[in-house]
Protein backbone atom coordinates (compact mmCIF):
# COMPACT_ATOMS: atom_id res chain seq x y z
CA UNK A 1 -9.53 25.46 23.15
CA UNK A 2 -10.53 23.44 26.60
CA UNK A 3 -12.74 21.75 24.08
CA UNK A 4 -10.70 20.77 21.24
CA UNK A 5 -7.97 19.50 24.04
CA UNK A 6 -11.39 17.50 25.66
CA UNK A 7 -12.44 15.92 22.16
CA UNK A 8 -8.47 14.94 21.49
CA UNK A 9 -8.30 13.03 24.87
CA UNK A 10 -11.35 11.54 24.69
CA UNK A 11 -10.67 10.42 20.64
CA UNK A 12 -7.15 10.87 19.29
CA UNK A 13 -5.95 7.19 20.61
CA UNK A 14 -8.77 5.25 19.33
CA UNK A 15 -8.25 7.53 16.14
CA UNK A 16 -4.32 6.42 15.66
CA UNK A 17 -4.87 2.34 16.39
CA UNK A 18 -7.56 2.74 13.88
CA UNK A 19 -5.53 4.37 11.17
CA UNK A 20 -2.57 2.25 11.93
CA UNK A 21 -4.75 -1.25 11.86
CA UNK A 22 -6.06 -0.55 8.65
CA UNK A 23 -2.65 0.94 7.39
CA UNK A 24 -0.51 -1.77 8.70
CA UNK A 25 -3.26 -4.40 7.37
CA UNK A 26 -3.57 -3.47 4.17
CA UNK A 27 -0.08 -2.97 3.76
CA UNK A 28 1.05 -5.89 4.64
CA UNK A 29 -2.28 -7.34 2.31
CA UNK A 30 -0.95 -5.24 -0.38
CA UNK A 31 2.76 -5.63 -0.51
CA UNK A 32 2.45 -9.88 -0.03
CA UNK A 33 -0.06 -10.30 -3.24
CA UNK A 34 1.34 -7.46 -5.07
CA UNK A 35 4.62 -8.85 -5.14
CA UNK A 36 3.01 -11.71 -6.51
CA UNK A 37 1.23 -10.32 -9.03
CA UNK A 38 4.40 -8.55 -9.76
CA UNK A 39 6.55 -11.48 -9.86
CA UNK A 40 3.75 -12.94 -12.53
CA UNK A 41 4.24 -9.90 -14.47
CA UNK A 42 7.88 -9.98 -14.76
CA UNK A 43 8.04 -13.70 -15.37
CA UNK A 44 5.69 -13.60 -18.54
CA UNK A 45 7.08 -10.29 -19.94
CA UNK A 46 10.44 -11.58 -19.66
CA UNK A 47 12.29 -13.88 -22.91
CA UNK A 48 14.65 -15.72 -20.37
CA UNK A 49 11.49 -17.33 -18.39
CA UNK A 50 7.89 -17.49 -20.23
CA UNK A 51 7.40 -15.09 -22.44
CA UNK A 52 4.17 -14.72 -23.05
CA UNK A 53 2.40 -11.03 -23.75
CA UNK A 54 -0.66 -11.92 -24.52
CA UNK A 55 -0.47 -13.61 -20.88
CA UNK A 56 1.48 -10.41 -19.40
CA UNK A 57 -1.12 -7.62 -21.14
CA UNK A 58 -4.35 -10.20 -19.49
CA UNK A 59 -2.88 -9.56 -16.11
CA UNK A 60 -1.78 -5.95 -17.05
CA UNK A 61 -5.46 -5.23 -17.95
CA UNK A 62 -6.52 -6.23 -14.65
CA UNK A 63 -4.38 -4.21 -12.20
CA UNK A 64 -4.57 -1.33 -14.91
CA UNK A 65 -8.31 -1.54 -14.71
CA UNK A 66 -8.35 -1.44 -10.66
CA UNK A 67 -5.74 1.14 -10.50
CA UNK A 68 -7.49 3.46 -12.77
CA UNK A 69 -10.57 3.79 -10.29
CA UNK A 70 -10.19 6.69 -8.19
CA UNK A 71 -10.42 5.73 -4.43
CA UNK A 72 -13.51 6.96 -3.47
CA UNK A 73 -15.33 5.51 -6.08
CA UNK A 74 -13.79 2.54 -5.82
CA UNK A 75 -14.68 2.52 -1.84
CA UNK A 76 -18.06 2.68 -2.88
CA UNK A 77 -17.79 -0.15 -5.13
CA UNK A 78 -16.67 -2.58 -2.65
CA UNK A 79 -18.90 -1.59 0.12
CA UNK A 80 -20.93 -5.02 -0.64
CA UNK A 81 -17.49 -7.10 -0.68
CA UNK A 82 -16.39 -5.33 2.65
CA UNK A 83 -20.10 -6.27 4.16
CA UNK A 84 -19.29 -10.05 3.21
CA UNK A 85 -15.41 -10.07 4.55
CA UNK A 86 -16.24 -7.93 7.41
CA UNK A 87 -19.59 -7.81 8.55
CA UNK A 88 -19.78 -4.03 8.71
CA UNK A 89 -18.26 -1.60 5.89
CA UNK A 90 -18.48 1.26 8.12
CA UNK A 91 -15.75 -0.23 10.73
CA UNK A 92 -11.85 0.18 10.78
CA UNK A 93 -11.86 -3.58 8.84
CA UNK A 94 -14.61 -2.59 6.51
CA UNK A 95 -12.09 0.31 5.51
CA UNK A 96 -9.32 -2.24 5.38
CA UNK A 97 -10.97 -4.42 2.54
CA UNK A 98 -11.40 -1.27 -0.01
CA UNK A 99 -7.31 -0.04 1.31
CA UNK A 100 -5.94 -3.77 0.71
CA UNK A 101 -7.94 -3.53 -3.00
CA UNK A 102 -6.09 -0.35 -3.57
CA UNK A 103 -2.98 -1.72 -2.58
CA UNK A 104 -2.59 -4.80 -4.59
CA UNK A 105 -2.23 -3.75 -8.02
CA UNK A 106 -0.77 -0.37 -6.97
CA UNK A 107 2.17 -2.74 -5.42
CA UNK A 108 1.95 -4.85 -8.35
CA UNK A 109 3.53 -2.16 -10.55
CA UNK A 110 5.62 -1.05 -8.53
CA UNK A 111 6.98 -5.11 -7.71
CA UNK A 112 7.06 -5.67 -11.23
CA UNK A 113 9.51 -2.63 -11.98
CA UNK A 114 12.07 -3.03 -9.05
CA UNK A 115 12.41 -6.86 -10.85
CA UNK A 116 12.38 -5.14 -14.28
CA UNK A 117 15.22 -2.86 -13.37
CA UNK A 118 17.66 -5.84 -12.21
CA UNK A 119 20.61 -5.97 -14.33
CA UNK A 120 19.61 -8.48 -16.72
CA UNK A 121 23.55 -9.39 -17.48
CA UNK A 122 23.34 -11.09 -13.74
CA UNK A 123 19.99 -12.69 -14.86
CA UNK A 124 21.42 -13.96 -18.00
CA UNK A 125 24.85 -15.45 -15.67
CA UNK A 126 21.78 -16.91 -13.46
CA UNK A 127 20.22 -18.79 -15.84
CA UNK A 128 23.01 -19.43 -17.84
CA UNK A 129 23.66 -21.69 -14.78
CA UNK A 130 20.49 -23.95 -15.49
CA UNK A 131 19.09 -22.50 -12.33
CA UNK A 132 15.32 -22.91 -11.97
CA UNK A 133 13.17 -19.90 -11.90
CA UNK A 134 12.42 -20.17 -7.77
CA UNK A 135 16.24 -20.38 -6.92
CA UNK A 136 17.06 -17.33 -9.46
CA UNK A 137 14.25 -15.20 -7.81
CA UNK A 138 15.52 -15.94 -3.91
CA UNK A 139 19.07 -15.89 -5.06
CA UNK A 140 19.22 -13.27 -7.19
CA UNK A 141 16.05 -11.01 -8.07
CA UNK A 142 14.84 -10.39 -4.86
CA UNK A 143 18.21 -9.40 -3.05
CA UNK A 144 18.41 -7.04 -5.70
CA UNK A 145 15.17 -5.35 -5.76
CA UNK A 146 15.00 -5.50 -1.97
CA UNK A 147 15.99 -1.04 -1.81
CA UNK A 148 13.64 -0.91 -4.32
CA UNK A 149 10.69 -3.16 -3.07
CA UNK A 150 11.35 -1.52 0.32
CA UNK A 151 10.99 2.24 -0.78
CA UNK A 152 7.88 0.86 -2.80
CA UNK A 153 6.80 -0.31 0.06
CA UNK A 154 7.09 3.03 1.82
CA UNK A 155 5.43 4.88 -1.16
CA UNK A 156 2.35 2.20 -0.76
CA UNK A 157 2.24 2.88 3.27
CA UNK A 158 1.94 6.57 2.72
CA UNK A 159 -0.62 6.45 -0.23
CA UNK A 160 -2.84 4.30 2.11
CA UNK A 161 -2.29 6.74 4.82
CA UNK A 162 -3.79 9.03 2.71
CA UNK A 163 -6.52 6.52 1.90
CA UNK A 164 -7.47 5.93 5.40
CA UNK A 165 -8.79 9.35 5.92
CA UNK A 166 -10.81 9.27 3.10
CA UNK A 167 -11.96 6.08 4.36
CA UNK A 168 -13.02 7.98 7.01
CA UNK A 169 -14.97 9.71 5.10
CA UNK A 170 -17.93 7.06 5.13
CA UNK A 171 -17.60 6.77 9.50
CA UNK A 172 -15.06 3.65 8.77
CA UNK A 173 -12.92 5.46 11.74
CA UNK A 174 -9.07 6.66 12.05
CA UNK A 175 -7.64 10.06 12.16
CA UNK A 176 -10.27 10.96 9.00
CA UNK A 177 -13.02 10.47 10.83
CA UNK A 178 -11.57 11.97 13.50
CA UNK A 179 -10.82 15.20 11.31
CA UNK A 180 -14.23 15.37 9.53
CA UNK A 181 -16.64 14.46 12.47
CA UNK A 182 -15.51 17.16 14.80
CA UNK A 183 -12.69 19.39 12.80
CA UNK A 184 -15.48 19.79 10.00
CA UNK A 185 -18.76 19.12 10.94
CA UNK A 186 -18.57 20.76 14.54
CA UNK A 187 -16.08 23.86 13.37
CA UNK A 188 -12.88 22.66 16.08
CA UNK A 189 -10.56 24.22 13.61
CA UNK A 190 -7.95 22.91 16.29
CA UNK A 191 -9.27 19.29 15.56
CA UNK A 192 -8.12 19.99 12.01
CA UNK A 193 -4.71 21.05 13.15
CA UNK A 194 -3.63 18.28 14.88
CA UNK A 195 -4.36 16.02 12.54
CA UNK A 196 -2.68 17.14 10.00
CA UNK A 197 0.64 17.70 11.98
CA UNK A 198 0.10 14.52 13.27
CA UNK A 199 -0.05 13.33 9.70
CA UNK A 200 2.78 15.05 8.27
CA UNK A 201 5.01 13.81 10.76
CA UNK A 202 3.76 10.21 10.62
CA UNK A 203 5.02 10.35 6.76
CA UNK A 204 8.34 11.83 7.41
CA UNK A 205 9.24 9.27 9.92
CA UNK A 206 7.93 6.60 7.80
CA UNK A 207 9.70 7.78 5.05
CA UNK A 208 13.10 8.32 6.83
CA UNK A 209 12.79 4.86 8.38
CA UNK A 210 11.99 3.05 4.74
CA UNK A 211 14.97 5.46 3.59
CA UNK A 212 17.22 3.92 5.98
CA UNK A 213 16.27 0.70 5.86
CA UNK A 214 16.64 0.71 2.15
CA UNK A 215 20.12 2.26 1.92
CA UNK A 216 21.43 -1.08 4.39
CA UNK A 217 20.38 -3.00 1.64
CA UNK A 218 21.66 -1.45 -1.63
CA UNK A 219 24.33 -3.14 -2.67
CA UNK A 220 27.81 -1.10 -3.30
């Protein structure tokens, strides 16, 4: 036990800032170009913009194709890319390239569907107006989606929290590292333990503060 509490001291800080760099990072990588990519989505699948499927399914290919790799794989993959962005794969930023990869086009989707699911009536009144495009999307798509984009944006943090400890996997740091250098590989079953309270409770809160957040929003 006196060891476990030593190892904790001496590596449970470092641990946390690492997971939350590469969390926050990516997330914040993730949620900016996936909205994006979402917004492009929605604007070519959509008859009152630019319809265009041909333009839509290109795109849709894409962040289908990225999605579909399974994150460790796709880790490995983009160890070269992470060398060139970061210098070293095998750091807290080298783990941040492969998360903010993974984020993007799982964002994407989930942009793409909080626009989707606005009430097109209002969008038809919008444009009916001869509004362009930009002022209907500030005016009226994105104050609608916002619950939605926000609990997306919850789901997306709490994936890549999951994604940082396998990212941890390779020596990239966090609370996986953490876990698997001494809860694994030198038996401190107590190691384990705390990480994975210290997990579970890192999601609730996150997930009662998106919760929140995205209930001041939604519109009565």
């Amino acid at each position: 036990m006196s060891e476990t509490i030593q190892i904790l001291q001496q590596n449970l800080g470092q641990a946390l800032w690492e997971t939350a760099e590469m969390v926050l990072i990516s997330g914040i990588i993730g949620v900016v170009l996936g909205t994006l990519f979402g917004i492009f989505l929605y604007y070519f699948s959509n008859p009152l913009f630019s319809y265009k499927p041909w333009v839509n399914a290109t795109v849709g290919f894409i962040v289908n194709a990225i999605r579909s790799f399974p994150f460790l794989i796709l880790m490995v993959v983009l160890i070269p890319l992470a060398r060139v962005l970061a210098g070293d794969p095998y750091t807290p930023m080298g783990g941040t390239v492969s998360l903010s990869i993974a984020a993007i086009p799982f964002y994407a989707r989930l942009a793409e569907g909080s626009f989707t699911d606005v009430d097109q009536g209002v969008v038809e009144a919008a444009c009916a107006t001869g509004a362009s495009f930009g002022l209907i999307f500030r005016q009226v798509l994105f104050p609608e989606a916002l619950p939605s984009l926000i609990r997306g944006f919850v789901l997306t943090l709490i994936s890549l929290l999951g994604y940082s400890a396998m990212v941890g996997t390779i020596g990239a740091g966090g609370v996986g590292n953490l876990a698997i250098q001494f809860g694994y590989n030198r038996y401190e079953t107590g190691v384990l333990i705390v990480v994975i309270v210290i997990l579970v409770v890192i999601v609730q809160v996150v997930q009662w503060l998106g919760d929140k957040l995205a209930s001041h929003f939604t519109r009565a």
